[in-house]
N, C-alpha and C. Protein backbone atom coordinates (compact mmCIF):
# COMPACT_ATOMS: atom_id res chain seq x y z
N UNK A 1 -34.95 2.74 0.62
CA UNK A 1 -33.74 3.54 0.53
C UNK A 1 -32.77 2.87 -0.44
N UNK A 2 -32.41 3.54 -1.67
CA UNK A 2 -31.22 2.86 -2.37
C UNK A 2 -29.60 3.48 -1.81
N UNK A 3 -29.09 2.44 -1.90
CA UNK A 3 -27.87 2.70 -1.65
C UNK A 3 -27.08 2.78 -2.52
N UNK A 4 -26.22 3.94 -3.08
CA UNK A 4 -25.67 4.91 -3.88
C UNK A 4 -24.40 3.34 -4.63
N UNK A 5 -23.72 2.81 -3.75
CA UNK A 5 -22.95 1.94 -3.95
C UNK A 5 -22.84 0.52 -4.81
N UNK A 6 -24.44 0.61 -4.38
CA UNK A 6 -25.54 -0.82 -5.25
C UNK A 6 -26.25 -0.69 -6.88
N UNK A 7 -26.05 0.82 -6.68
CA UNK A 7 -26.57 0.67 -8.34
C UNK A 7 -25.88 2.23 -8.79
N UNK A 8 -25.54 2.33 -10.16
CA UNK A 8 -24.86 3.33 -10.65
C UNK A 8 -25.95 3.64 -12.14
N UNK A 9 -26.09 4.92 -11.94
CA UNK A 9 -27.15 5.30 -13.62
C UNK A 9 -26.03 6.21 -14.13
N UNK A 10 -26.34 6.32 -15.95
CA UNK A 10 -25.85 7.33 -16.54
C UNK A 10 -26.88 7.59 -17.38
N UNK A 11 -27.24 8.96 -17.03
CA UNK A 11 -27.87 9.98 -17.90
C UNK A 11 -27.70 9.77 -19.63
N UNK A 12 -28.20 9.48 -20.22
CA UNK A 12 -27.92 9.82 -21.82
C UNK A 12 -29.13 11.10 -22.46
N UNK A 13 -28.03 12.06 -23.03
CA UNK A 13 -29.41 13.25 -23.00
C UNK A 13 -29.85 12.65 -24.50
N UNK A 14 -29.31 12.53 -25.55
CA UNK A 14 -30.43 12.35 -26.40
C UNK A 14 -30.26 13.58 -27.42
N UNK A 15 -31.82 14.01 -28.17
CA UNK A 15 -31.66 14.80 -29.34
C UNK A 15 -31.85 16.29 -28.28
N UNK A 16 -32.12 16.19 -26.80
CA UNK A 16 -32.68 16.84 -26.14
C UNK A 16 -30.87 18.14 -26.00
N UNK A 17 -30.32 18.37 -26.57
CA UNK A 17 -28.90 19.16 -26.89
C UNK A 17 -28.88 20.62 -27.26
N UNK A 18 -28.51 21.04 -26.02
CA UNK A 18 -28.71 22.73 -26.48
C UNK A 18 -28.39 23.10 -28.18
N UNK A 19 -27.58 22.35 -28.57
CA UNK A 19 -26.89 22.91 -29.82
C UNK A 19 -28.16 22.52 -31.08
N UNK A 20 -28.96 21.34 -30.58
CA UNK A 20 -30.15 20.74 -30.89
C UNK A 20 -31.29 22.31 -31.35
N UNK A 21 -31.89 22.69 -30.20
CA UNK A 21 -32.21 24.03 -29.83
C UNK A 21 -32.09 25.25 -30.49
N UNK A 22 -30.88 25.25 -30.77
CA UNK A 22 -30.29 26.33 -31.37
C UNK A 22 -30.55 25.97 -33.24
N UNK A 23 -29.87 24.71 -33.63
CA UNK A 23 -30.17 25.23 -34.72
C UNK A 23 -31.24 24.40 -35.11
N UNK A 24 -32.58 24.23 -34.22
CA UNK A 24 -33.79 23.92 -35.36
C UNK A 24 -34.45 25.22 -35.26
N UNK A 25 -33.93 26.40 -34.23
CA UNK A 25 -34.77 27.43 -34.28
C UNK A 25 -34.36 28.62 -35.47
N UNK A 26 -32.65 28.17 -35.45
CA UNK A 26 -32.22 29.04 -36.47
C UNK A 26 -32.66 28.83 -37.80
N UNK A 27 -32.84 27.23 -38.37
CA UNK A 27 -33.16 26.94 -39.87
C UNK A 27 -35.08 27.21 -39.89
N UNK A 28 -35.63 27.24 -38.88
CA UNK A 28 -37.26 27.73 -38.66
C UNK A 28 -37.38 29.53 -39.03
N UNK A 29 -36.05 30.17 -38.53
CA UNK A 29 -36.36 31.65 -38.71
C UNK A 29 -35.96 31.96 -40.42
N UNK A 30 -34.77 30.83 -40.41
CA UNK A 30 -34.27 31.45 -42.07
C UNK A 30 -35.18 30.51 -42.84
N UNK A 31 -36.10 29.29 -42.71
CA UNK A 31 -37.06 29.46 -43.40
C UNK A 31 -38.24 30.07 -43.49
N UNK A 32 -38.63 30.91 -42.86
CA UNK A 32 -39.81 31.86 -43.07
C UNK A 32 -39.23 33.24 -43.33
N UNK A 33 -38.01 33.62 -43.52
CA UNK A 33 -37.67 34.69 -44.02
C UNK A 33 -37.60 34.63 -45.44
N UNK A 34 -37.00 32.84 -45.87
CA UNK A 34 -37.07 32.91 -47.54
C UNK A 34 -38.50 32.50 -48.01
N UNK A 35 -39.12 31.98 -47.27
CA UNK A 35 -40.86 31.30 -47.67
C UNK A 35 -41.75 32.67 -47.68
N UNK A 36 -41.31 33.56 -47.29
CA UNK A 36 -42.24 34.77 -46.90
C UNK A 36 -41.35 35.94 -48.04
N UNK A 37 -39.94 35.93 -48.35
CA UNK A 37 -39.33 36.90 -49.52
C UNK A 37 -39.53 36.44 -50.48
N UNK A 38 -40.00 35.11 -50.68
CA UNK A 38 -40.43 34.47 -52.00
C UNK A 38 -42.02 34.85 -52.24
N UNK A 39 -43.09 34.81 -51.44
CA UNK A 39 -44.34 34.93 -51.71
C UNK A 39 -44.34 36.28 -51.37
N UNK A 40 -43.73 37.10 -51.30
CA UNK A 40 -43.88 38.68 -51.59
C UNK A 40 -43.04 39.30 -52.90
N UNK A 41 -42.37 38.25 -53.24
CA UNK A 41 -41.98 38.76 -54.82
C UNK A 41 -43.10 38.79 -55.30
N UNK A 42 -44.20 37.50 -55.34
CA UNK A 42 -44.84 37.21 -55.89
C UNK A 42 -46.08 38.01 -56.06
N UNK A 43 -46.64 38.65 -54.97
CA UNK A 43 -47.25 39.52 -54.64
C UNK A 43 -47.08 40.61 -54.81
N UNK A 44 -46.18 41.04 -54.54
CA UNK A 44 -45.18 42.77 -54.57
C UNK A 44 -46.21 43.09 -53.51
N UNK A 45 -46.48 42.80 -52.64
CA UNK A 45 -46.26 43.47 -51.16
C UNK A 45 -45.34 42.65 -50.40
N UNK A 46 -44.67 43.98 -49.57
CA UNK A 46 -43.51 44.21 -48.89
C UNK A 46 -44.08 43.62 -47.70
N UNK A 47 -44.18 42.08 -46.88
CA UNK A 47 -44.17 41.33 -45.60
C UNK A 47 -43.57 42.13 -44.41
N UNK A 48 -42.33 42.07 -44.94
CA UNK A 48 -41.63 42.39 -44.09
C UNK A 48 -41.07 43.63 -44.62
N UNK A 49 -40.88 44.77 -43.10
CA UNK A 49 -40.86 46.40 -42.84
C UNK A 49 -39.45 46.63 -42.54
N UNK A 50 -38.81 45.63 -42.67
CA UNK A 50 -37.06 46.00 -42.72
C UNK A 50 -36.35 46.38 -43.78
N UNK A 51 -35.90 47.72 -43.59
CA UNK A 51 -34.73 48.08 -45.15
C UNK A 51 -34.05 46.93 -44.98
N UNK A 52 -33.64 46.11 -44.78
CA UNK A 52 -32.47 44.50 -45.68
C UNK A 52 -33.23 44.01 -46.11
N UNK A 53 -34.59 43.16 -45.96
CA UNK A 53 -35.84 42.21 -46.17
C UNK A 53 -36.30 43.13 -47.16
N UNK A 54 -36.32 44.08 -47.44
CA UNK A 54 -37.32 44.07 -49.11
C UNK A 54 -36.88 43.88 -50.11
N UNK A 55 -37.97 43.38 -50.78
CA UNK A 55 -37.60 42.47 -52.19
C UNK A 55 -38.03 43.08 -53.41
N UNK A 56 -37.37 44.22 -53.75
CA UNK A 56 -37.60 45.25 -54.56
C UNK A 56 -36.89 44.89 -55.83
N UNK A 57 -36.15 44.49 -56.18
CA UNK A 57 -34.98 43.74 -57.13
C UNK A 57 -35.16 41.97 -57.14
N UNK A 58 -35.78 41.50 -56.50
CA UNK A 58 -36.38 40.05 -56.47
C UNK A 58 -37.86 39.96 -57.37
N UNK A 59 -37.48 39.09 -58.76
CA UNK A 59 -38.61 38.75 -59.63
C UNK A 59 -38.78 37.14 -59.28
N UNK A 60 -40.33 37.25 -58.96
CA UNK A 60 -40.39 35.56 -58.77
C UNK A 60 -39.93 34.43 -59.39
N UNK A 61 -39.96 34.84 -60.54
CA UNK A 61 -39.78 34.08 -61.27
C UNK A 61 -38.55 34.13 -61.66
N UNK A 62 -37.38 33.61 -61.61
CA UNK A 62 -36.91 32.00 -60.96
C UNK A 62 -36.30 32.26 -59.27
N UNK A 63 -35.88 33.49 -58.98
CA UNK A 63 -35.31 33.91 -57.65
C UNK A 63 -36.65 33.46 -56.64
N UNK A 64 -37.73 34.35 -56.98
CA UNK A 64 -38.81 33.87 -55.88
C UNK A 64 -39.00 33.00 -55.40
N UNK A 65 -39.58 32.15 -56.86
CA UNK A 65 -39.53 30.28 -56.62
C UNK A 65 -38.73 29.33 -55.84
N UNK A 66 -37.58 29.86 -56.31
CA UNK A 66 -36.97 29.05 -55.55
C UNK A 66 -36.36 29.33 -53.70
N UNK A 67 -36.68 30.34 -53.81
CA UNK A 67 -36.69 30.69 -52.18
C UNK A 67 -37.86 30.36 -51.67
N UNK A 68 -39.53 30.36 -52.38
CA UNK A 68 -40.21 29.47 -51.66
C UNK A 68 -39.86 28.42 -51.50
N UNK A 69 -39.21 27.62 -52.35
CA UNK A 69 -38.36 26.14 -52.58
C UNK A 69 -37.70 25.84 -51.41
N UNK A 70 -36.64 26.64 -51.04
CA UNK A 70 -35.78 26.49 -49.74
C UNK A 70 -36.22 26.73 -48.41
N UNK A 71 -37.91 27.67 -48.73
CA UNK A 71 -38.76 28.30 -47.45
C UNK A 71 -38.97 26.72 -47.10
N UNK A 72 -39.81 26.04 -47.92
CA UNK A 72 -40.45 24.91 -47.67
C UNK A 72 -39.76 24.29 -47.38
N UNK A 73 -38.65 23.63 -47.97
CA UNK A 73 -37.10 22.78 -47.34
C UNK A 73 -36.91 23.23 -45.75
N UNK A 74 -36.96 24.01 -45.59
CA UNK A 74 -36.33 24.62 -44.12
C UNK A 74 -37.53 24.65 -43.08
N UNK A 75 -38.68 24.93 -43.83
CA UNK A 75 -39.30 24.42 -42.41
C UNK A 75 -40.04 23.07 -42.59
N UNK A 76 -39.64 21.92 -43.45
CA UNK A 76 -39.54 20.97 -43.08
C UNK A 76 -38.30 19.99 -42.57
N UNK A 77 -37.28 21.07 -42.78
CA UNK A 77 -36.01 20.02 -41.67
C UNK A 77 -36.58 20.73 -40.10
N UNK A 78 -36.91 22.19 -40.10
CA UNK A 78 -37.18 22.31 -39.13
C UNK A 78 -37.91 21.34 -38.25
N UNK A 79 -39.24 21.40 -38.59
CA UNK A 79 -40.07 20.58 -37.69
C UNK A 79 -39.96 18.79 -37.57
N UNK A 80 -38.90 18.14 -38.68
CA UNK A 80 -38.06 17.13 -38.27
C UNK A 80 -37.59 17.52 -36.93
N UNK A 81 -36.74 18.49 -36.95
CA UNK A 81 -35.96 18.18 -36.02
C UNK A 81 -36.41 18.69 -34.60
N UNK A 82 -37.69 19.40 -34.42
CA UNK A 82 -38.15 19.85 -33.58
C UNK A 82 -39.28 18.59 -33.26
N UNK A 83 -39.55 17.44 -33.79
CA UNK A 83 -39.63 16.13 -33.69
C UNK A 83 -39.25 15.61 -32.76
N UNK A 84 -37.58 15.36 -33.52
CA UNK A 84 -36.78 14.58 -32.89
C UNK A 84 -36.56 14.98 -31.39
N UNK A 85 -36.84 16.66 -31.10
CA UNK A 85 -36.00 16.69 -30.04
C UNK A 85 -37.59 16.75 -29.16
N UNK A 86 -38.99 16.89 -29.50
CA UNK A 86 -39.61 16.44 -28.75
C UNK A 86 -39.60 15.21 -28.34
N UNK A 87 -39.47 13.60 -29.37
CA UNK A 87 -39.37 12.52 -28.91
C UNK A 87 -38.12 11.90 -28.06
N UNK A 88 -37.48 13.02 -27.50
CA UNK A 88 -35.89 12.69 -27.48
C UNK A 88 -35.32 11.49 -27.96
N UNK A 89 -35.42 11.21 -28.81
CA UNK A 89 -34.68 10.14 -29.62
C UNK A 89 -33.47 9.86 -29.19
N UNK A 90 -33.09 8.94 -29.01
CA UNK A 90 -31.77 8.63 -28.27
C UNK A 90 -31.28 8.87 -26.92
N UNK A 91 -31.92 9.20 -26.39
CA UNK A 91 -32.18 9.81 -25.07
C UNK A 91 -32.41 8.28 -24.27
N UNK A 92 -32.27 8.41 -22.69
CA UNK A 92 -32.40 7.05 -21.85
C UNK A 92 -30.97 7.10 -21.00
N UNK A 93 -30.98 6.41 -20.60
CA UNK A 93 -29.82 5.81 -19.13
C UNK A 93 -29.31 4.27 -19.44
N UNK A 94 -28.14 4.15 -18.44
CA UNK A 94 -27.43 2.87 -18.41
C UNK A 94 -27.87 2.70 -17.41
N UNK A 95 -28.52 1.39 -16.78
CA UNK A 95 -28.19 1.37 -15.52
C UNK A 95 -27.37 -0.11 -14.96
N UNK A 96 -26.95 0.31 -13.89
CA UNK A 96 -25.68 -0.70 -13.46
C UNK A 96 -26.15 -1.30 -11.73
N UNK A 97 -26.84 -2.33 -11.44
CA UNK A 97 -27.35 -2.89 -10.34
C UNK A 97 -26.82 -3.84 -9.64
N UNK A 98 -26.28 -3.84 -8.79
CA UNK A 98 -25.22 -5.03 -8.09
C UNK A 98 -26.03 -5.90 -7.15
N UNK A 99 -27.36 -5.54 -6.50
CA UNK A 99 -28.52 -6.00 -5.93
C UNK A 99 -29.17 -7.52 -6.85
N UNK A 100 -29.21 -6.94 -8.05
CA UNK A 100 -30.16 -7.86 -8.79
C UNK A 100 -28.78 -8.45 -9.78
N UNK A 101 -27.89 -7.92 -9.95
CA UNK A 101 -26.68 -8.34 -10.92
C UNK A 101 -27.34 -8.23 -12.47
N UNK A 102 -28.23 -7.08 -12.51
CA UNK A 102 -28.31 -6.69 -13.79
C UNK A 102 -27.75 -5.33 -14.82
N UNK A 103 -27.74 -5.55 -15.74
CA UNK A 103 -27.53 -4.25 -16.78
C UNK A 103 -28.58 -4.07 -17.25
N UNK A 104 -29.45 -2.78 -17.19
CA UNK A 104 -30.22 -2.56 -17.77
C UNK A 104 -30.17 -1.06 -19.12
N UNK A 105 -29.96 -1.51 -20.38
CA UNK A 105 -29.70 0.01 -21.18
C UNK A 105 -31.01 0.28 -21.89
N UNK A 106 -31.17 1.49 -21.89
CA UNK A 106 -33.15 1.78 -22.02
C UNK A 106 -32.14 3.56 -22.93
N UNK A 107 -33.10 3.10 -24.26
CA UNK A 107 -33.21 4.98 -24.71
C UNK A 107 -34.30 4.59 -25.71
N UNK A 108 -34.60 5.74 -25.87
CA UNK A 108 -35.67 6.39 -27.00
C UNK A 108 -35.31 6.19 -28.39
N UNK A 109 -36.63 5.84 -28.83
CA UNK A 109 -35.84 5.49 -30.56
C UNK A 109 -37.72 6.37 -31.45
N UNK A 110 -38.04 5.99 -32.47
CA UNK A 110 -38.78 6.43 -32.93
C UNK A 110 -39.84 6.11 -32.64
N UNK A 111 -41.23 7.14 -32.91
CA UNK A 111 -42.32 6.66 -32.42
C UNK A 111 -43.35 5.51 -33.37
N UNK A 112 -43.51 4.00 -32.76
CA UNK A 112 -44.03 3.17 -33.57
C UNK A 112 -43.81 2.09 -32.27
N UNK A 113 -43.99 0.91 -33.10
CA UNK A 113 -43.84 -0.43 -32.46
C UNK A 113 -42.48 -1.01 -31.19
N UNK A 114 -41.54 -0.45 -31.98
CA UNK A 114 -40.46 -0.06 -31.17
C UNK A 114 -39.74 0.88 -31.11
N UNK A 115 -40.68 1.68 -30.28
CA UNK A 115 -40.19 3.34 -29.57
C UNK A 115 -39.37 2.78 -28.66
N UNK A 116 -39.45 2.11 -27.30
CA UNK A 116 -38.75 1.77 -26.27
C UNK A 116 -37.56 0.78 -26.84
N UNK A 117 -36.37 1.02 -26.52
CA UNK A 117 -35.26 -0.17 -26.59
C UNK A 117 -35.01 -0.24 -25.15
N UNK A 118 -35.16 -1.59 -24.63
CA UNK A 118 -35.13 -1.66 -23.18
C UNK A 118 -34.13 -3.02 -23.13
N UNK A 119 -32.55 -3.17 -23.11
CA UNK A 119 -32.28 -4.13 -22.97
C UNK A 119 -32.09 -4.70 -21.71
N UNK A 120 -32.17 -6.03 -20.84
CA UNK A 120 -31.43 -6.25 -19.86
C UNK A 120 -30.51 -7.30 -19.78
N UNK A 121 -29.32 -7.45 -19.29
CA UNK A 121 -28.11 -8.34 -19.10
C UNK A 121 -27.94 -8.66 -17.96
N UNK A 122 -27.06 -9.82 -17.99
CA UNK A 122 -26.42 -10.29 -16.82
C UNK A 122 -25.55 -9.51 -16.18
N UNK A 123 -25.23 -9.65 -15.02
CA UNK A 123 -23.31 -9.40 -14.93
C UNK A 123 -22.60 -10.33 -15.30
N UNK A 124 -22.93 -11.52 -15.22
CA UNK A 124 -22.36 -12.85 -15.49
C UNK A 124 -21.78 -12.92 -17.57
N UNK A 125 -23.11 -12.23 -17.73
CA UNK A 125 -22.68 -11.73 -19.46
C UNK A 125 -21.68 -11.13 -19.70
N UNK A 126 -21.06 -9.81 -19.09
CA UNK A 126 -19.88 -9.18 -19.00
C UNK A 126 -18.58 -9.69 -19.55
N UNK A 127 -18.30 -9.39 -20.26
CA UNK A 127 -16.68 -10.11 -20.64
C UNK A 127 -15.24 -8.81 -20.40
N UNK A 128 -16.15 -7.65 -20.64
CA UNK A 128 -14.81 -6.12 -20.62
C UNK A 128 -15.64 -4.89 -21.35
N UNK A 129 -15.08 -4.35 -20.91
CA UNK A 129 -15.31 -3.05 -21.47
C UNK A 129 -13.97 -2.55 -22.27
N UNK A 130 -14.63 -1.78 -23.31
CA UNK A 130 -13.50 -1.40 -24.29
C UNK A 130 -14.06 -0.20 -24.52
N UNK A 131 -13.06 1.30 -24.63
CA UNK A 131 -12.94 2.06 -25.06
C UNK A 131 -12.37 2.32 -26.38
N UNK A 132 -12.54 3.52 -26.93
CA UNK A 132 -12.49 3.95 -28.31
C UNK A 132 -12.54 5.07 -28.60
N UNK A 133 -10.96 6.03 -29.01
CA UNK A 133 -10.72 6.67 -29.03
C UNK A 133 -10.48 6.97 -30.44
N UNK A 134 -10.74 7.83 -31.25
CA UNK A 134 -10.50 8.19 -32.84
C UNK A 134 -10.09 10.24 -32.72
N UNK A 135 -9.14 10.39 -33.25
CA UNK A 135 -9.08 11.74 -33.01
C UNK A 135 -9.34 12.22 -34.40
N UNK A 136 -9.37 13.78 -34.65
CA UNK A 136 -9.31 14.05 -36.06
C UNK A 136 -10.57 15.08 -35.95
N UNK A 137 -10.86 15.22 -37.23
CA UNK A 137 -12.30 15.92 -38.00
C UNK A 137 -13.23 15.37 -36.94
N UNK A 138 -13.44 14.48 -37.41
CA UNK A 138 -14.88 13.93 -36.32
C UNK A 138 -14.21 13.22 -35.39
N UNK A 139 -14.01 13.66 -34.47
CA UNK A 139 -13.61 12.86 -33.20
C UNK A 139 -14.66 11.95 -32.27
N UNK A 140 -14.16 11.09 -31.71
CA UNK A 140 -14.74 10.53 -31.06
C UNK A 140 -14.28 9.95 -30.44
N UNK A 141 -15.03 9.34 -28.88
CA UNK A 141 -15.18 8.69 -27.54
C UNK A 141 -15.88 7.85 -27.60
N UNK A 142 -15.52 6.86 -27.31
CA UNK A 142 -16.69 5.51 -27.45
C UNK A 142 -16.51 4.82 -26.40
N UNK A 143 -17.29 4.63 -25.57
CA UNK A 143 -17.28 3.32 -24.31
C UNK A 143 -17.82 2.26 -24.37
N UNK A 144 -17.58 0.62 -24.65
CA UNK A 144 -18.76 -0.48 -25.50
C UNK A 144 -18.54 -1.44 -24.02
N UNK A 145 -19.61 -2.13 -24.28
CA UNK A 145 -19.76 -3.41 -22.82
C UNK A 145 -20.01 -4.28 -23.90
N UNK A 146 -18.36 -4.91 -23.38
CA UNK A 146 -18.81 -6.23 -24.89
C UNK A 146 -19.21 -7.48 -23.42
N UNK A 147 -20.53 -8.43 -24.43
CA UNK A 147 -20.82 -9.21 -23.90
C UNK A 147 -20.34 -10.92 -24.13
N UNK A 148 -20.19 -11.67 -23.32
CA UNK A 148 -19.87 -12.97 -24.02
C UNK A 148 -20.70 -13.70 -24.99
N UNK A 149 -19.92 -13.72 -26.08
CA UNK A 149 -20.89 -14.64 -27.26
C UNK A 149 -22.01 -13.50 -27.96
N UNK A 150 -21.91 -12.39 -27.71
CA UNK A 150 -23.13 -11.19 -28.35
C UNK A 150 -22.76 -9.85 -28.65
N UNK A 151 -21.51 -9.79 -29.01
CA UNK A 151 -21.35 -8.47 -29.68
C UNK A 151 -21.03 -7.29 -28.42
N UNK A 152 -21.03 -6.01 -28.66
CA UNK A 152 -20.67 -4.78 -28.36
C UNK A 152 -21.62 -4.34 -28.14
N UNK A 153 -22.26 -3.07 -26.97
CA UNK A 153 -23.16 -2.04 -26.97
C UNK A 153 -22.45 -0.79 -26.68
N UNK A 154 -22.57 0.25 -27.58
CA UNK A 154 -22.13 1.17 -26.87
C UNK A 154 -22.91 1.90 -25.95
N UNK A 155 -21.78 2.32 -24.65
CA UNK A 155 -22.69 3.63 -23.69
C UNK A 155 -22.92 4.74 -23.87
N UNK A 156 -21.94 4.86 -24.53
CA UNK A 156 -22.23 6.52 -24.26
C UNK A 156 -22.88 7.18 -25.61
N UNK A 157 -23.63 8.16 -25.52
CA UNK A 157 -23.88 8.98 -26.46
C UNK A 157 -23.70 9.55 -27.33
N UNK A 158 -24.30 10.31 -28.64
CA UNK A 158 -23.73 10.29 -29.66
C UNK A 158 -23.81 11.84 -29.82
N UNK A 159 -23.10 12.65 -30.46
CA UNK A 159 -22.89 13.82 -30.15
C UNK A 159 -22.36 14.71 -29.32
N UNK A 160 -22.24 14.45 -28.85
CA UNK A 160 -21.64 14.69 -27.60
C UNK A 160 -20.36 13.65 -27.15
N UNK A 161 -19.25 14.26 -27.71
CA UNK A 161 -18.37 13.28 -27.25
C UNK A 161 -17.59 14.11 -25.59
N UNK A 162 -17.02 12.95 -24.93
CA UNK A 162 -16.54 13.15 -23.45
C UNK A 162 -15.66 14.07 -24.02
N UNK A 163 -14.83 14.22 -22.72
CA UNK A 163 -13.72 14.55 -23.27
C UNK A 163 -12.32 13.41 -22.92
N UNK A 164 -11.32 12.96 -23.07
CA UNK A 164 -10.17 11.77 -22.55
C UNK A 164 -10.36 11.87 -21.11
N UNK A 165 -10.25 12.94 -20.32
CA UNK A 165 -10.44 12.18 -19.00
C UNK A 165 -11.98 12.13 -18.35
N UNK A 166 -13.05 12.55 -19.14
CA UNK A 166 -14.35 11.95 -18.64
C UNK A 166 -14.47 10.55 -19.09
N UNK A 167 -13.67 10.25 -19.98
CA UNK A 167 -14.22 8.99 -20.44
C UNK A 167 -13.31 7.89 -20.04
N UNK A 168 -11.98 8.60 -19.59
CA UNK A 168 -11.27 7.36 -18.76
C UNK A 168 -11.63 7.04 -16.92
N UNK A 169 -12.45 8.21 -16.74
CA UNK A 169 -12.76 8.15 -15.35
C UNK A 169 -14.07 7.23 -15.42
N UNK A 170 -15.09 8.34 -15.63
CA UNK A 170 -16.44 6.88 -16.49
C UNK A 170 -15.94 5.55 -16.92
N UNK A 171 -15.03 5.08 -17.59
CA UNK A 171 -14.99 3.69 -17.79
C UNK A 171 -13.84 3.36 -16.57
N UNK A 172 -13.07 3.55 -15.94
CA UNK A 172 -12.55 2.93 -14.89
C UNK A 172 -13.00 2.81 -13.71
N UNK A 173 -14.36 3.68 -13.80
CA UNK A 173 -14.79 3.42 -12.40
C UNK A 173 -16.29 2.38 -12.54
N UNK A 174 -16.52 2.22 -13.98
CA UNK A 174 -17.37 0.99 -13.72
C UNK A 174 -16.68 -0.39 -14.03
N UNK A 175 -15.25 -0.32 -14.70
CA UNK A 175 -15.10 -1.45 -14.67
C UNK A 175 -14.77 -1.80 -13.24
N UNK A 176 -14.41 -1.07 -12.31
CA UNK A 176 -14.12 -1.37 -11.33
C UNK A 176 -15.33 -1.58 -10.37
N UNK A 177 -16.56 -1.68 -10.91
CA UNK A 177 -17.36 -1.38 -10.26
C UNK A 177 -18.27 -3.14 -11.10
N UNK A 178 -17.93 -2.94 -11.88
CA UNK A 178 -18.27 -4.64 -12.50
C UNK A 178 -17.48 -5.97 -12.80
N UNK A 179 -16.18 -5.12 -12.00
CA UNK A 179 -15.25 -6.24 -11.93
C UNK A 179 -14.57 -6.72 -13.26
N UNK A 180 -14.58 -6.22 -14.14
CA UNK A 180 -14.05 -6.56 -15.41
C UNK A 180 -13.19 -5.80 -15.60
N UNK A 181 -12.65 -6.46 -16.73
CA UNK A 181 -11.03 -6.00 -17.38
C UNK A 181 -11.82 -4.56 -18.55
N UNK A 182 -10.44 -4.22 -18.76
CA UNK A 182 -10.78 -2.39 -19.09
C UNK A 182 -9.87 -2.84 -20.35
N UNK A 183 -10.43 -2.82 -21.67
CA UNK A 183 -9.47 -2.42 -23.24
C UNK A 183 -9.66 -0.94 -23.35
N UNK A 184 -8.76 -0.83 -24.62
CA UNK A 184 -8.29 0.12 -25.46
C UNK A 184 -7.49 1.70 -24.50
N UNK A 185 -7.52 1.62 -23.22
CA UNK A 185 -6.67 3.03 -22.73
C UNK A 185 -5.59 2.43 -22.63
């Protein structure tokens, strides 16, 4: 039986992101609409049976071409990214153990030699946690567990930013939960 009190996880979703979803399926449909209006210029048969989709005024040569050009571009970001979000890349958990007095941070990285990043820490390593707030165009939330003598990790995820009070509740309730001092709120 674990006891809820003794160890704390956080979910990290990874490339696994509805918005993920959405647009590798959208740049997969608009590349086979231009990979397929390009090789029917070429042909002069009509693929596709939609009055918008015919390419009656499209000469392959240079319009065609190059929409096979962008066909091929698009469904190779596609299946990048339908990759990524099979390997969930970046994807993994924090976990926080008061039993064993470890940190353990584990996510997904690329497939090879080091697919797994599996770090583990002390508590005794712990020096604070620092937050990081940037507003603007690209905003961002950042939560880091700086360690003594070794730099910063950040927790939280990328894309997905919190919002100010998920991320002041999330970091005040583990510093309070690892006994350390709390920067940047």
């Amino acid at each position: 039986m674990v006891n809820e009190n003794f160890i704390r996880r956080y979910i990290i979703i990874g490339e696994r992101r509805t918005s993920n979803y959405f647009w590798a399926t959208f740049i997969l449909i608009g590349a086979i609409g231009f990979f397929f209006t390009g090789i029917s210029s070429y042909t002069d048969i009509s693929i596709f049976q939609f009055s918008i989709l015919k390419n009656s005024n499209i000469s392959f040569f240079p319009q065609g071409l190059l929409m096979c050009f962008y066909g091929s571009l698009g469904f190779l970001l596609s299946f990048y990214w339908w990759f990524l979000i099979f390997w969930n890349v970046g994807g993994g958990f924090n976990e926080f153990d008061k039993k064993t007095g470890n940190i353990r941070i584990f996510r997904w990285g690329y497939p090879g030699k080091n697919r797994k990043i599996d770090l583990l820490y002390s508590f005794k390593d712990v020096e604070s946690l620092r937050v990081e707030l940037r507003d603007g165009f690209d905003s961002q939330r950042t939560l880091f567990i700086k360690f003594k003598g070794k730099g910063e990790i950040p927790l939280t995820g990328i894309g997905q930013p919190l919002t100010i009070g998920e991320i002041e509740k999330q970091a005040s309730e583990l510093a309070n939960f690892l006994q350390v001092s709390l920067e940047g709120l």
